[in-house]
Protein backbone atom coordinates (compact mmCIF):
# COMPACT_ATOMS: atom_id res chain seq x y z
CA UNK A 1 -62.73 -7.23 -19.21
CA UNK A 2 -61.44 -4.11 -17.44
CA UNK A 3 -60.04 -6.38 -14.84
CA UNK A 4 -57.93 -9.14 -17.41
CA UNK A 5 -56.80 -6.33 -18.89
CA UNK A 6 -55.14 -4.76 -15.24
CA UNK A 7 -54.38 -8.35 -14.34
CA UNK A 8 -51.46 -8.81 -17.69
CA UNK A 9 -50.63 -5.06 -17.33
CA UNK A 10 -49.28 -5.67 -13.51
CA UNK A 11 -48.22 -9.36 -15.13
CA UNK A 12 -46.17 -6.92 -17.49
CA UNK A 13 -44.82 -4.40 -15.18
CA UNK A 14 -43.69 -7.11 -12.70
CA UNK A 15 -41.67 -8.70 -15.48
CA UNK A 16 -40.18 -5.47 -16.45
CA UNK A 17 -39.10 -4.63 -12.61
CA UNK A 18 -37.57 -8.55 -12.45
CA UNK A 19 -35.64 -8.05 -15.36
CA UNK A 20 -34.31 -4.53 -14.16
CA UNK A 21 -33.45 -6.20 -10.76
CA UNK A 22 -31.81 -8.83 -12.58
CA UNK A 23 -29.77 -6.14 -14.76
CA UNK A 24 -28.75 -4.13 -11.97
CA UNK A 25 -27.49 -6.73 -9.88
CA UNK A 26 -25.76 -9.02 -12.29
CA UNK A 27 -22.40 -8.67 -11.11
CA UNK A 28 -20.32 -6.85 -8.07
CA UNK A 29 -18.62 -4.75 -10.59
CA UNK A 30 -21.42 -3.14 -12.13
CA UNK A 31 -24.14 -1.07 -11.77
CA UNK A 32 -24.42 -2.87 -8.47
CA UNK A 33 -21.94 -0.90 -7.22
CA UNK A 34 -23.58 2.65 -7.91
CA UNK A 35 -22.46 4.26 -4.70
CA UNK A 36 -23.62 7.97 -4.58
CA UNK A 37 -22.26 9.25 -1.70
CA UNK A 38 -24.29 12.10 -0.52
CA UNK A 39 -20.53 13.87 0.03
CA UNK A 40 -19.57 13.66 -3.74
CA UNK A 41 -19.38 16.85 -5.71
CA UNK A 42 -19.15 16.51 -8.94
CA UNK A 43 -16.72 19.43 -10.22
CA UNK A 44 -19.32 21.95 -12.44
CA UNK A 45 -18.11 24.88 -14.36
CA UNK A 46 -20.17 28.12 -13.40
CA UNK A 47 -23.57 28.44 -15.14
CA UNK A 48 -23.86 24.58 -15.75
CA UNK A 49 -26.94 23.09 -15.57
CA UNK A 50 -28.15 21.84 -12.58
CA UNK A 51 -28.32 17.63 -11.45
CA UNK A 52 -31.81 18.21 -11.35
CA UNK A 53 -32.62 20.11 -14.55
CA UNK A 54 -30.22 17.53 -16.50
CA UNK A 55 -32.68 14.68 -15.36
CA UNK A 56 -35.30 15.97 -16.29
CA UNK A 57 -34.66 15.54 -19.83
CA UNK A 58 -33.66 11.36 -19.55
CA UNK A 59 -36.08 9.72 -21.49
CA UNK A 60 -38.93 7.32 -19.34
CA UNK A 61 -36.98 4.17 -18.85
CA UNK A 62 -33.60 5.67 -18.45
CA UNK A 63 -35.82 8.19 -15.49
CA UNK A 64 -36.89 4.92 -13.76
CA UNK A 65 -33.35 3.14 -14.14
CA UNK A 66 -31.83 5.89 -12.57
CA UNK A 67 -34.43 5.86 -9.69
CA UNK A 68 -34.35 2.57 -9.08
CA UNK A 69 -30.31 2.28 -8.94
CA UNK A 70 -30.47 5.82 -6.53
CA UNK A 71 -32.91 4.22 -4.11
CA UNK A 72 -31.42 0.82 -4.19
CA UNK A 73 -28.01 2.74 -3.33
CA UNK A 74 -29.51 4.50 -0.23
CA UNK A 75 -29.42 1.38 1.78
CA UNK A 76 -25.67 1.15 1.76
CA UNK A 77 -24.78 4.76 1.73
CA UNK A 78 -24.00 4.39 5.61
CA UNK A 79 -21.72 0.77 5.32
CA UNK A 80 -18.24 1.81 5.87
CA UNK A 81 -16.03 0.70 3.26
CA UNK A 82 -12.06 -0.21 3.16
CA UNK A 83 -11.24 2.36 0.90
CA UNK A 84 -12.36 4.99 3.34
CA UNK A 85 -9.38 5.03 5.13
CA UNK A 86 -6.16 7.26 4.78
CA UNK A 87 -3.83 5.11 2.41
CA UNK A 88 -1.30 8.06 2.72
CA UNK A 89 0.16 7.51 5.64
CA UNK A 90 3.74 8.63 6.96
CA UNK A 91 6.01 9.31 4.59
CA UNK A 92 5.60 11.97 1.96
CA UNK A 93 7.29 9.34 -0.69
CA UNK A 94 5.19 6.36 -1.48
CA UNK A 95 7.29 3.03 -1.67
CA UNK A 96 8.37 2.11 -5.01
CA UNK A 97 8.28 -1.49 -4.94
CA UNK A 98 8.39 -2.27 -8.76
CA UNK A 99 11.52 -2.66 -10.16
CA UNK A 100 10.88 -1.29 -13.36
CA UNK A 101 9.16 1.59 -11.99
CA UNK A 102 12.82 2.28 -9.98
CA UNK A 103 14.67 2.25 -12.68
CA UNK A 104 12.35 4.73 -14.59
CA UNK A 105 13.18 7.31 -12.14
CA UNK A 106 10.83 9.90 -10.62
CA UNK A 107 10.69 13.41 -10.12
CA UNK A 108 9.73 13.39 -6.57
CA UNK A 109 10.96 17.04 -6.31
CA UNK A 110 7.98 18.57 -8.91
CA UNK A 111 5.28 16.58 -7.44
CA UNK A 112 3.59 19.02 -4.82
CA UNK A 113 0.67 20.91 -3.75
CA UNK A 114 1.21 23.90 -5.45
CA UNK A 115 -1.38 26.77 -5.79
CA UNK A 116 0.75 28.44 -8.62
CA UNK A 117 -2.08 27.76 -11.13
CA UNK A 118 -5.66 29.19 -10.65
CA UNK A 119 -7.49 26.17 -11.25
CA UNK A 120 -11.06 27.29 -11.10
CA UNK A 121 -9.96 29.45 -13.35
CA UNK A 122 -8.47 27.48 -16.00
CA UNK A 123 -10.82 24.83 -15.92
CA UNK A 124 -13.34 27.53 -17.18
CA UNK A 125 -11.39 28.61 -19.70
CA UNK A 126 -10.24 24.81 -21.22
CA UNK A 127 -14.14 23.62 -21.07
CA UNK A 128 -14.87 27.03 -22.58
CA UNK A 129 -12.69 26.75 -25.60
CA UNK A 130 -13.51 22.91 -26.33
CA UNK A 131 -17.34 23.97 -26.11
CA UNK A 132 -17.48 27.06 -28.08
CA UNK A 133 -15.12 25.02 -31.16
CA UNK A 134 -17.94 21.57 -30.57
CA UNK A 135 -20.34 23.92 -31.22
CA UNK A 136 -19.37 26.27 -34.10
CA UNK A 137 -20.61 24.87 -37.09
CA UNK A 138 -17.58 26.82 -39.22
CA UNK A 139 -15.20 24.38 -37.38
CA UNK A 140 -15.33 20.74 -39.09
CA UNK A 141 -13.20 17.12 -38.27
CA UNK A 142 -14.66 13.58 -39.13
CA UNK A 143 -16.86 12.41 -36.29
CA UNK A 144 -18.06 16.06 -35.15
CA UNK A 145 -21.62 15.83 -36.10
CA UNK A 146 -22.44 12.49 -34.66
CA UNK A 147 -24.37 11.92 -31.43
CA UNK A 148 -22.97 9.80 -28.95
CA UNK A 149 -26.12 6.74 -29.60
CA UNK A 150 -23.97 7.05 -32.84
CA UNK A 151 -20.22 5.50 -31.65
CA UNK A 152 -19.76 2.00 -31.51
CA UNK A 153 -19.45 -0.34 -28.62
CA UNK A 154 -15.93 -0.64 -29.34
CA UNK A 155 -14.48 3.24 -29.80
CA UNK A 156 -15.85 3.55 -26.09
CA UNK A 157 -12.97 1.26 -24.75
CA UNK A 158 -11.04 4.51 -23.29
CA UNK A 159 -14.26 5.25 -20.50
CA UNK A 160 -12.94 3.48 -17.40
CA UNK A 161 -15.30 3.51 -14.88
CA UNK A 162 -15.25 4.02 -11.28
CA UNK A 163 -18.79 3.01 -9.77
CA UNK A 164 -17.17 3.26 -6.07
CA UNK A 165 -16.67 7.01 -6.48
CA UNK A 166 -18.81 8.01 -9.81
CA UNK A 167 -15.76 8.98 -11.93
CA UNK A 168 -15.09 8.04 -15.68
CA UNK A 169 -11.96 8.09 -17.01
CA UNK A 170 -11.04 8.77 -20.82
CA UNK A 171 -6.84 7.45 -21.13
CA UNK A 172 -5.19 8.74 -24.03
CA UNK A 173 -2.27 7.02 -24.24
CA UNK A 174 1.24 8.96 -23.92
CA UNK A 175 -0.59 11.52 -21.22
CA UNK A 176 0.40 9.50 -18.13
CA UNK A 177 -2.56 7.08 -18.76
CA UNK A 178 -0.27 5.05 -16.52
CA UNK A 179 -0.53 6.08 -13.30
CA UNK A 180 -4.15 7.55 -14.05
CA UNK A 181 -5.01 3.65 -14.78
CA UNK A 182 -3.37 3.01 -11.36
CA UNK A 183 -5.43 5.84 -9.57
CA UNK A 184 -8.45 4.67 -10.73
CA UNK A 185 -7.81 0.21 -9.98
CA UNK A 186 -7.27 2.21 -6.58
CA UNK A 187 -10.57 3.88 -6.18
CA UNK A 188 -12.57 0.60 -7.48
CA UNK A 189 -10.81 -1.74 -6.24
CA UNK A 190 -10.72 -4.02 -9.03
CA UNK A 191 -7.36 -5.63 -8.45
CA UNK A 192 -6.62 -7.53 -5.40
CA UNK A 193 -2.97 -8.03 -3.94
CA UNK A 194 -3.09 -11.35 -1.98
CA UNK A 195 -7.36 -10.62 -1.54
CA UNK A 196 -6.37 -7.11 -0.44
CA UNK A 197 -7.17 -4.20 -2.86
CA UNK A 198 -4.08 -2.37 -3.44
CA UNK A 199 -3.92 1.05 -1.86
CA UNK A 200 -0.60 2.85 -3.61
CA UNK A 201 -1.03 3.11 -7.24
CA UNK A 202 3.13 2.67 -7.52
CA UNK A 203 2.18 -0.84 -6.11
CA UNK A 204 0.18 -2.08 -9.06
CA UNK A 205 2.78 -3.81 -11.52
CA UNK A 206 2.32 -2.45 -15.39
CA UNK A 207 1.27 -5.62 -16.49
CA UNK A 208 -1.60 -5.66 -14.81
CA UNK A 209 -2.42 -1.82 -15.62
CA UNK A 210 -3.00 -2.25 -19.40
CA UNK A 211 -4.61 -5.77 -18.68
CA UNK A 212 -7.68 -4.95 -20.62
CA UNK A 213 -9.94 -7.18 -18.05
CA UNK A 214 -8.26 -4.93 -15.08
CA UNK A 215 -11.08 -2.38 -16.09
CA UNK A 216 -14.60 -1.89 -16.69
CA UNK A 217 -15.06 0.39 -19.21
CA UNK A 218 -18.14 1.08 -21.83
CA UNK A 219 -17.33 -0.65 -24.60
CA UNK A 220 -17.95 -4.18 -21.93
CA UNK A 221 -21.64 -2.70 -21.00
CA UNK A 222 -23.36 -4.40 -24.23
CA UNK A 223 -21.88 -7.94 -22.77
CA UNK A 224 -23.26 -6.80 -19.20
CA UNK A 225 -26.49 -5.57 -19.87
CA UNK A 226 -27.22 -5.64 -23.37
CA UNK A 227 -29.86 -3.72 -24.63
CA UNK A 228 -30.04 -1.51 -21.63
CA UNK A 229 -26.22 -0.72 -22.00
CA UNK A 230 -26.78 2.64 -23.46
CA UNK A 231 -29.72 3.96 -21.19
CA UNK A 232 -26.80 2.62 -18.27
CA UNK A 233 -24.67 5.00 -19.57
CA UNK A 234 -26.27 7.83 -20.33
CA UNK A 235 -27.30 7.81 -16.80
CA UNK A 236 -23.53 7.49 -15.95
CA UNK A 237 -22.16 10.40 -18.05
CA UNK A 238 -24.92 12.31 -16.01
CA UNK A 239 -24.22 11.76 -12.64
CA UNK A 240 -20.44 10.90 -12.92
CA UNK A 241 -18.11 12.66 -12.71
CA UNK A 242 -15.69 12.45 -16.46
CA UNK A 243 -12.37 13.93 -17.06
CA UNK A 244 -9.29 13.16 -19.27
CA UNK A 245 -5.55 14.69 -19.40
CA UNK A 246 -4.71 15.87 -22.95
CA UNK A 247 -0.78 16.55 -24.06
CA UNK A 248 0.38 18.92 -27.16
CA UNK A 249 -0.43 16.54 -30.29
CA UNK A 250 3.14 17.08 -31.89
CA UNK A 251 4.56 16.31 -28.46
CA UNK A 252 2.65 13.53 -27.86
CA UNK A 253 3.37 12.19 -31.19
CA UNK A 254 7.50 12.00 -30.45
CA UNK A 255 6.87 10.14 -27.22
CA UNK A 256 4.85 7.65 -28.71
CA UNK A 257 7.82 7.17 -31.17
CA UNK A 258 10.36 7.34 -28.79
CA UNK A 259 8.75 4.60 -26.80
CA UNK A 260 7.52 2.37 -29.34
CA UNK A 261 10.30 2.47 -31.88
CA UNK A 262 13.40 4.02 -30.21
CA UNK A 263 13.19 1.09 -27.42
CA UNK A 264 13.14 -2.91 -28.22
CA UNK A 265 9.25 -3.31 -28.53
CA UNK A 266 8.68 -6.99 -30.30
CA UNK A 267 5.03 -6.51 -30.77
CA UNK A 268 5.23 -2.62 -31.96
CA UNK A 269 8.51 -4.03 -34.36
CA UNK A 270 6.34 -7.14 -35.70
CA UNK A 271 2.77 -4.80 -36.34
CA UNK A 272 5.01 -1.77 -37.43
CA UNK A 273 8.25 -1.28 -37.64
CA UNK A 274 8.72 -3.96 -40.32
CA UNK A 275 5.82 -2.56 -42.48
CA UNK A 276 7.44 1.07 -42.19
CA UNK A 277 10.97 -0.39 -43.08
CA UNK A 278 9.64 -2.32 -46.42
CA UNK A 279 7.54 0.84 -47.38
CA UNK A 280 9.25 3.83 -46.59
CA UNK A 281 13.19 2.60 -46.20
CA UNK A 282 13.36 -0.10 -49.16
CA UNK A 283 14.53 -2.66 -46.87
CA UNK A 284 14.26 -6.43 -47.86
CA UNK A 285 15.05 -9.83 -45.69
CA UNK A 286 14.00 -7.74 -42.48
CA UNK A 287 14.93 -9.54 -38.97
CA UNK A 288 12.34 -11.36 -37.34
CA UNK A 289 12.82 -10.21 -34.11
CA UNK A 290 13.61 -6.70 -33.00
CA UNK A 291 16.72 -7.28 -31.09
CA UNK A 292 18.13 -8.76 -34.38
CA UNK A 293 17.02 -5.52 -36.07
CA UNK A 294 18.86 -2.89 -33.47
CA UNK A 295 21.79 -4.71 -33.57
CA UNK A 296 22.34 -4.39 -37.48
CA UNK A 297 21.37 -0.95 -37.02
CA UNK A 298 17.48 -1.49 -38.63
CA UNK A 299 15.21 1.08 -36.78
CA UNK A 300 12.40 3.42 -37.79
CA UNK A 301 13.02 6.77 -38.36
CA UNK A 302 10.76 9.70 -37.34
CA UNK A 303 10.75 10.73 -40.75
CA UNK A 304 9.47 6.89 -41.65
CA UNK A 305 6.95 6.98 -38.68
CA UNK A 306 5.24 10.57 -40.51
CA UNK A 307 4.94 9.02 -43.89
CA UNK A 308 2.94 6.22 -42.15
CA UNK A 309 0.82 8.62 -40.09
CA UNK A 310 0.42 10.58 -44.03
CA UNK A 311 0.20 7.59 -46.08
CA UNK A 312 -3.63 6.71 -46.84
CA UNK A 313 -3.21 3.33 -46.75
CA UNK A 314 -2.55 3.18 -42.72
CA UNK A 315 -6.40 3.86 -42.13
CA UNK A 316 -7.21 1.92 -44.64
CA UNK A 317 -6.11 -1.35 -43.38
CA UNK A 318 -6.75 -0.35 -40.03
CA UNK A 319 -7.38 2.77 -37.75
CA UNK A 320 -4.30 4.14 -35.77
CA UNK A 321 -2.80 2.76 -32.61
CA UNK A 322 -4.32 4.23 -29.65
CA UNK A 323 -0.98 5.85 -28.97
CA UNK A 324 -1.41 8.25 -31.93
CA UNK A 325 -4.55 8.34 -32.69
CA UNK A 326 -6.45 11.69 -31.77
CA UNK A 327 -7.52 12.02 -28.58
CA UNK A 328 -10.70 13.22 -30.12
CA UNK A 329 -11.68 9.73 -31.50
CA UNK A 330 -10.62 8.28 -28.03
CA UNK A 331 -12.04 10.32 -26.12
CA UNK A 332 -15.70 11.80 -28.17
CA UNK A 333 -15.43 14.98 -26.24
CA UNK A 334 -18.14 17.07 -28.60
CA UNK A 335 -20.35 13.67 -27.43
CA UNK A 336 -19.52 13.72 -24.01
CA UNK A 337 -19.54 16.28 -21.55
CA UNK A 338 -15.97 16.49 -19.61
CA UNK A 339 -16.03 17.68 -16.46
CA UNK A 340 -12.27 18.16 -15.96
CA UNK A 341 -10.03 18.33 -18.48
CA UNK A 342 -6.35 17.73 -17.28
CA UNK A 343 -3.11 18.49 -19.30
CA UNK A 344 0.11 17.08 -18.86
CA UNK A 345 2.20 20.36 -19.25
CA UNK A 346 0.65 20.64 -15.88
CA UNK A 347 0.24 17.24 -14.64
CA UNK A 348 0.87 17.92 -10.73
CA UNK A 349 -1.00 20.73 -10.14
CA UNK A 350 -3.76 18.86 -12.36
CA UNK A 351 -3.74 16.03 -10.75
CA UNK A 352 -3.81 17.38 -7.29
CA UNK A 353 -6.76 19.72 -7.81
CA UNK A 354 -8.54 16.86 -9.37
CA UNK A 355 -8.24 14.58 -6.77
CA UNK A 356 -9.45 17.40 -4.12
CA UNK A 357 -12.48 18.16 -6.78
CA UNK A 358 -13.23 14.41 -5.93
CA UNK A 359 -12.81 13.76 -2.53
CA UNK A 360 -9.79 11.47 -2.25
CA UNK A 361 -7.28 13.09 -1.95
CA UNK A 362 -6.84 11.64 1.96
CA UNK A 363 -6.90 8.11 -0.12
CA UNK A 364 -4.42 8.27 -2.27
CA UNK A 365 -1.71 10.73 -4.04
CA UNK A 366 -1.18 10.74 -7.90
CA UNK A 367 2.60 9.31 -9.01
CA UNK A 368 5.32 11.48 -9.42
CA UNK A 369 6.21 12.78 -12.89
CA UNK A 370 8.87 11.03 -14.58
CA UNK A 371 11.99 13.17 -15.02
CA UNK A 372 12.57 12.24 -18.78
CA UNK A 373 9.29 13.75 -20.47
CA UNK A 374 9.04 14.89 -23.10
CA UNK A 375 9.60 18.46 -23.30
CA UNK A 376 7.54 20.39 -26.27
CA UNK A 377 10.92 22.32 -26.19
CA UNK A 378 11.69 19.31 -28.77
CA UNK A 379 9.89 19.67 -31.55
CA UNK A 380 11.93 22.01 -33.21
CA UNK A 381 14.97 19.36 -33.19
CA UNK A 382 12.42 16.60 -34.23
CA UNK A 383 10.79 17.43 -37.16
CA UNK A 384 14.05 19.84 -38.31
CA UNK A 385 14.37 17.66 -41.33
CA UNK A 386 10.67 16.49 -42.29
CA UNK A 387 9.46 18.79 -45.47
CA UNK A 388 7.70 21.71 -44.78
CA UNK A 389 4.61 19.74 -46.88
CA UNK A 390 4.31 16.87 -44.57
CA UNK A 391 4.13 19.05 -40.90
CA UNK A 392 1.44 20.65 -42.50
CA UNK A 393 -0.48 17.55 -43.82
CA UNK A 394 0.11 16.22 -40.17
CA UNK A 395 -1.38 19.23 -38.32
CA UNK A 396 -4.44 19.19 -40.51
CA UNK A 397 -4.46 15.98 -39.46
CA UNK A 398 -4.35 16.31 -35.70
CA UNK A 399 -5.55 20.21 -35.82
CA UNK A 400 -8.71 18.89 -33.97
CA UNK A 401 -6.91 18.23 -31.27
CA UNK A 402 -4.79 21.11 -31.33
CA UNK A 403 -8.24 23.66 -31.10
CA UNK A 404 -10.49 21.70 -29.12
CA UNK A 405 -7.94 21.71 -26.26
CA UNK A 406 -6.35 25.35 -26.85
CA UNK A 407 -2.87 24.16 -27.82
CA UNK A 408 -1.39 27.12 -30.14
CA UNK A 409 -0.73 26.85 -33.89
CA UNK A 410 2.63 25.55 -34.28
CA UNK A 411 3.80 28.24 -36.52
CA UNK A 412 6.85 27.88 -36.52
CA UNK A 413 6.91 24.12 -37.57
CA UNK A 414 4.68 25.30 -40.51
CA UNK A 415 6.39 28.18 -42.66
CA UNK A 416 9.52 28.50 -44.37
């Protein structure tokens, strides 16, 4: 009896360890791909707990995924790999080889190793303030309270993943998500250039940047490795290393409508622009295509695009574009534990110390800044004639994101 009964539990825990093989090697973008190097540091903030500690809390079968991908990884930790050589080479100034990209224009004078910023410093000080506000109780926005078992599959389509380097990636569209998109189809090499994987991010056409099946990203584990997906994860967010760049909400708000609605966008005209028109501008017997509508003068205004960001029909029908929706429903950051937060009032020295934090630095350089950003200089200008009652509707309804990253009150914007 004693022995049928050892004989189907070793029947049983062979199964399980065939199916776990299976998982982790179903595909060469995966968890396959694990690498750990035993240089990588992942960038802690004094007093954080230690690797060790922090496993020692992962519930059995994440424990023995985790072991099992770690050991597995061991065997190639010593194969060189392509991406291990110094892509920067000669020049200072990467060739721009995309057109559109030239005529963009770069600020190749601001982008440089500066040490003008204490970075240690302020990295304390921005995980500091996001922690303390996650964590007071006083301090409420929709989605606070959850835990992160509690997002769906699909609001975790921001995490890009690096396995190659153990980074994830939160974009937030209108912070130079860009070039950070670039960085990372760099560092995994998930984009090939005539079978070659491209080594200068400026290389990497911006079609194929916001190609959705470019990246692997969290919201694609369920189809991957279904059931599993969020023990994979959680073993990610622990070892990886996860950081996002953040931009004054106000700001970011006028780029994303000087982008979507200021230039000929056919699909942002179609989904919005007409809507906003009809409902907040009384027009009738709008153009159907958006080149018809700037040439009889038929745009959005700023003051249109806040009454649809106000009205409560927009979430309604649907939740906001990822260009102005809050970075904190992108990005979960009382759910997940950022290692690095980046901000794009001080993108270069950002960037820089971020890529040193992780090692490749000698691979690759972040893009230069483009020179037309928008400056936060601007919002006095922009919202000049929106009523007093509406910028204050609209910072209650991006405050979140104004405390959680330590952007100031916009006072001025929000008194007489």
């Amino acid at each position: 009896m004693t022995k049928a009964r050892l004989l189907r539990l070793s029947v049983v825990l062979v199964s399980i360890f065939m199916i776990l093989l299976i998982i982790v090697y179903w595909d060469n973008v995966g968890t396959a791909h694990f690498y750990l190097h035993t240089s990588f540091s992942r960038p802690r903030s004094p007093g954080a707990i230690a690797a060790a500690e922090d496993w020692e809390a992962l519930p059995d079968v994440d424990e023995f995924l985790a072991k099992l991908l770690s050991s597995s990884l061991k065997q190639n930790s010593s194969v060189p790999r392509k991406t291990e050589q110094l892509l920067v080479q000669g020049s200072n100034k990467p060739v721009v080889s995309n057109l559109e990209e030239n005529v963009r224009g770069y600020d190749w004078s601001t982008h440089k190793d500066r040490n003008s910023l204490d970075q240690e410093k302020l990295q304390v000080e921005r995980q500091r303030t996001l922690r303390e506000f996650c964590a007071n109780s006083s301090f409420t926005f929709p989605t606070k309270e959850r835990s992160f078992d509690d997002i769906p599959n699909y609001e975790l389509n921001h995490l890009i993943v690096d396995d190659r380097h153990g980074v994830i990636y939160c974009y937030v569209p209108k912070v130079a998500c860009t070039n950070w998109k670039r960085v990372m189809i760099v560092l995994s090499e998930s984009l090939l250039d005539q079978g070659v994987p491209y080594r200068n991010p400026l290389d990497i056409p911006r079609e194929h940047v916001h190609n959705t099946s470019t990246h692997l990203t969290f919201n694609k584990f369920w189809r991957r490795y279904g059931k599993f997906s969020r023990h994979l994860m959680k073993i990610k967010l622990k070892k990886y290393t996860k950081f996002l760049f953040v931009r004054d909400p106000f700001v970011r708000l006028i780029s994303a409508f000087r982008s979507k609605f200021e230039l000929e966008n056919e699909d942002f005209y179609r989904r919005f622009a007409i809507p906003m028109l009809k409902l907040y501008s009384n027009h009738t017997n709008l153009p159907t295509s958006v080149s018809e509508a700037f040439g009889a003068g038929l745009k959005v205004s700023f003051s249109d695009f806040i009454q649809y960001l106000l009205d409560p029909r927009t979430e309604k029908m649907a939740p906001f574009n990822e260009h102005w929706r809050q970075v904190y429903r992108l990005c979960h950051p009382c759910q997940i534990d950022y290692d690095f937060i980046g901000k794009l009032e001080t993108l270069d020295e950002d960037a820089a110390y971020l890529l040193q934090l992780l090692k490749v630095d000698r691979l690759l350089r972040f893009p230069p800044s483009y020179r037309n950003r928008t400056a936060s200089s601007w919002e006095d200008n922009w919202f000049a004639k929106i009523p007093l009652a509406w910028r204050q509707q609209l910072y209650k309804l991006y405050e979140a994101d104004f405390v959680l990253f330590g952007y100031p009150k916009p006072e001025n914007l929000l008194k007489d």
